[in-house]
Protein backbone atom coordinates (compact mmCIF):
# COMPACT_ATOMS: atom_id res chain seq x y z
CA UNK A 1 -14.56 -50.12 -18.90
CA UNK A 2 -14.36 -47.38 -21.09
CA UNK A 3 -16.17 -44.75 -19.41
CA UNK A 4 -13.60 -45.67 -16.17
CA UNK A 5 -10.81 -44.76 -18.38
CA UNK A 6 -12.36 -41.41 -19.48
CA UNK A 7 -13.10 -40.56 -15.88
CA UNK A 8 -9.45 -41.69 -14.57
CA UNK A 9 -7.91 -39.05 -17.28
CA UNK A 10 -10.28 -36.61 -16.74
CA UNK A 11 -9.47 -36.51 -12.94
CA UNK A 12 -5.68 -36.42 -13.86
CA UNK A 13 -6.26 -33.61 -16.78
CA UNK A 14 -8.36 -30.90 -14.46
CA UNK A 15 -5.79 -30.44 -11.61
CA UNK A 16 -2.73 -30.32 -14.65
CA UNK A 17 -4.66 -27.66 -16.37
CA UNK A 18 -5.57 -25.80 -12.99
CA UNK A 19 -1.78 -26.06 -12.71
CA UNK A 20 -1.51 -24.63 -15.95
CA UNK A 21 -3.31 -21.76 -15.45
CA UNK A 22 -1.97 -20.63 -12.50
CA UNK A 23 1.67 -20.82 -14.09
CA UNK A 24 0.11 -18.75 -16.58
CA UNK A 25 -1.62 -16.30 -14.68
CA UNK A 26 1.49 -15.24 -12.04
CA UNK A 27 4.09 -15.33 -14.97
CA UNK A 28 1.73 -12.72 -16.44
CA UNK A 29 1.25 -10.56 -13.25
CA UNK A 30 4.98 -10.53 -12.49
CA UNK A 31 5.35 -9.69 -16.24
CA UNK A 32 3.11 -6.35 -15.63
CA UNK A 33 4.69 -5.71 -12.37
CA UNK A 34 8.21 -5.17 -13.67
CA UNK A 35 6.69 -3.50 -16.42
CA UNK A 36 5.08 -0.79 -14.06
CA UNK A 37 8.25 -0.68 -11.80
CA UNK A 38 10.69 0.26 -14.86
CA UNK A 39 8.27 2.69 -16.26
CA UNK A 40 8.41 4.35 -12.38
CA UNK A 41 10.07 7.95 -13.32
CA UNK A 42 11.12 11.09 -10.51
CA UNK A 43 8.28 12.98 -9.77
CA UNK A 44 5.65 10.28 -10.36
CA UNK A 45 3.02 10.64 -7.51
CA UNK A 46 2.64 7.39 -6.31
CA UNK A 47 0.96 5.15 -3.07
CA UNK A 48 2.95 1.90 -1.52
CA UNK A 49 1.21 -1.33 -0.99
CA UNK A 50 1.16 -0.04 2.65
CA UNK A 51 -1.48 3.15 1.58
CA UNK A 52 1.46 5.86 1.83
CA UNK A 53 1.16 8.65 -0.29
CA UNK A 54 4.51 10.15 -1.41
CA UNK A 55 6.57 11.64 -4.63
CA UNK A 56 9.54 9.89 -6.21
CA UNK A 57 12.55 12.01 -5.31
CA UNK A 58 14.91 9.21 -6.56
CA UNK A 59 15.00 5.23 -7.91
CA UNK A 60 17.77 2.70 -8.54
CA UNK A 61 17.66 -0.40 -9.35
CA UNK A 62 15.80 -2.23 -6.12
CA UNK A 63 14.85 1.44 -4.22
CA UNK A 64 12.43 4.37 -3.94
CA UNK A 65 12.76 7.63 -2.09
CA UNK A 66 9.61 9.22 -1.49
CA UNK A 67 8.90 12.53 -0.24
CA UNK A 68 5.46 11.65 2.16
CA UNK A 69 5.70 15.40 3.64
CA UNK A 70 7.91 18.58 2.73
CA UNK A 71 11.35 17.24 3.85
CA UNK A 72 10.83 14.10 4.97
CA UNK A 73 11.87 11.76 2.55
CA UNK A 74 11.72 7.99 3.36
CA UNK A 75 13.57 4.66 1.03
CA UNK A 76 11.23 2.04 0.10
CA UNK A 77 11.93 -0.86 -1.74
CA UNK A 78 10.27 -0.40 -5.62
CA UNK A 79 8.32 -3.31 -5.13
CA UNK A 80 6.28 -1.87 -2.33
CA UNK A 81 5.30 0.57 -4.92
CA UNK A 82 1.69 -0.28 -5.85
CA UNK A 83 0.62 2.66 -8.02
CA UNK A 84 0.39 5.61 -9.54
CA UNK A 85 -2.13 8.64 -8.56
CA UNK A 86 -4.76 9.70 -10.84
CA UNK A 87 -3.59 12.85 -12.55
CA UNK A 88 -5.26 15.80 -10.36
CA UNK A 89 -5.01 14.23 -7.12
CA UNK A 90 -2.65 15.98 -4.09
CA UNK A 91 -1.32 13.58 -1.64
CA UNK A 92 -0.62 17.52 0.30
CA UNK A 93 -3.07 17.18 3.68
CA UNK A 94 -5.18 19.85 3.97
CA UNK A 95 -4.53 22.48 6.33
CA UNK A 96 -6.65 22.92 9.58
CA UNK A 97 -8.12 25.94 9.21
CA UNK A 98 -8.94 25.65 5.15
CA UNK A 99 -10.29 22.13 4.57
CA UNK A 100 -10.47 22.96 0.46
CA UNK A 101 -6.53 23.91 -0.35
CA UNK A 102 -5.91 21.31 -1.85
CA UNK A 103 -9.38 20.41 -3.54
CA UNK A 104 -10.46 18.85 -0.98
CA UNK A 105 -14.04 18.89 -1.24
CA UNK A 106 -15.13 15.99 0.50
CA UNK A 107 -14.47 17.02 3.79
CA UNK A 108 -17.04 19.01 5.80
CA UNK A 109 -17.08 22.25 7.47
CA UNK A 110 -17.77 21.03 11.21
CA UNK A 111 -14.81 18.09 10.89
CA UNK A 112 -12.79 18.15 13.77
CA UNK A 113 -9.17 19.78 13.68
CA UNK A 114 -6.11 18.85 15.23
CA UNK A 115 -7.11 21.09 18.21
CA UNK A 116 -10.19 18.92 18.99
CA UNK A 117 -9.88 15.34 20.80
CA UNK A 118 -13.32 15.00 21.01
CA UNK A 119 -13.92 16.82 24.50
């Protein structure tokens, strides 16, 4: 009868301390996501949750706007905002005729330009 009673609170225990833990867990990753929105500055190069490249021309308190090209400047909201660029990286695209102007090393000589649709 005992060993009954040991199982019946052990199956009641796990799923309370699963519970527990997942409390935990998103408490803590909200907790570092307003800590990475507030310490959001102008200028920061950042990339939205959507993979968008852009610069931080201006924040309040619920909105970004990002510069994604020269003079085009579009309003996200801050939580959309998923990080910050490594120092050294250029969101700039690289020009067609000069792959590297931007330290772009990675992309090779013969890679087709805007000009080329594959014909």
């Amino acid at each position: 009868m005992n060993n009954n009673g040991a199982f019946s609170l052990l199956i009641f225990a796990l799923p309370l301390l699963l519970l527990g833990w997942l409390f935990f867990t998103q408490n803590k990753r909200m907790k570092q996501m307003r800590e990475f929105s507030s310490s959001l500055n102008v200028g920061d190069h950042v990339v939205t949750s959507s993979g968008v490249y852009g610069t931080i021309k201006h924040l309040d308190d619920t909105t970004a706007w990002l510069e994604i090209a020269e003079g085009t400047t579009v309003r996200f909201d801050r939580r959309a905002i998923a990080m910050k660029q490594a120092d050294g990286v250029s969101a700039a695209p690289t020009t067609p005729g000069n792959p590297t102007a931007h330290g772009n090393d990675s992309v090779p000589d013969d890679a087709p330009g805007p000009q080329q649709n594959g014909q």
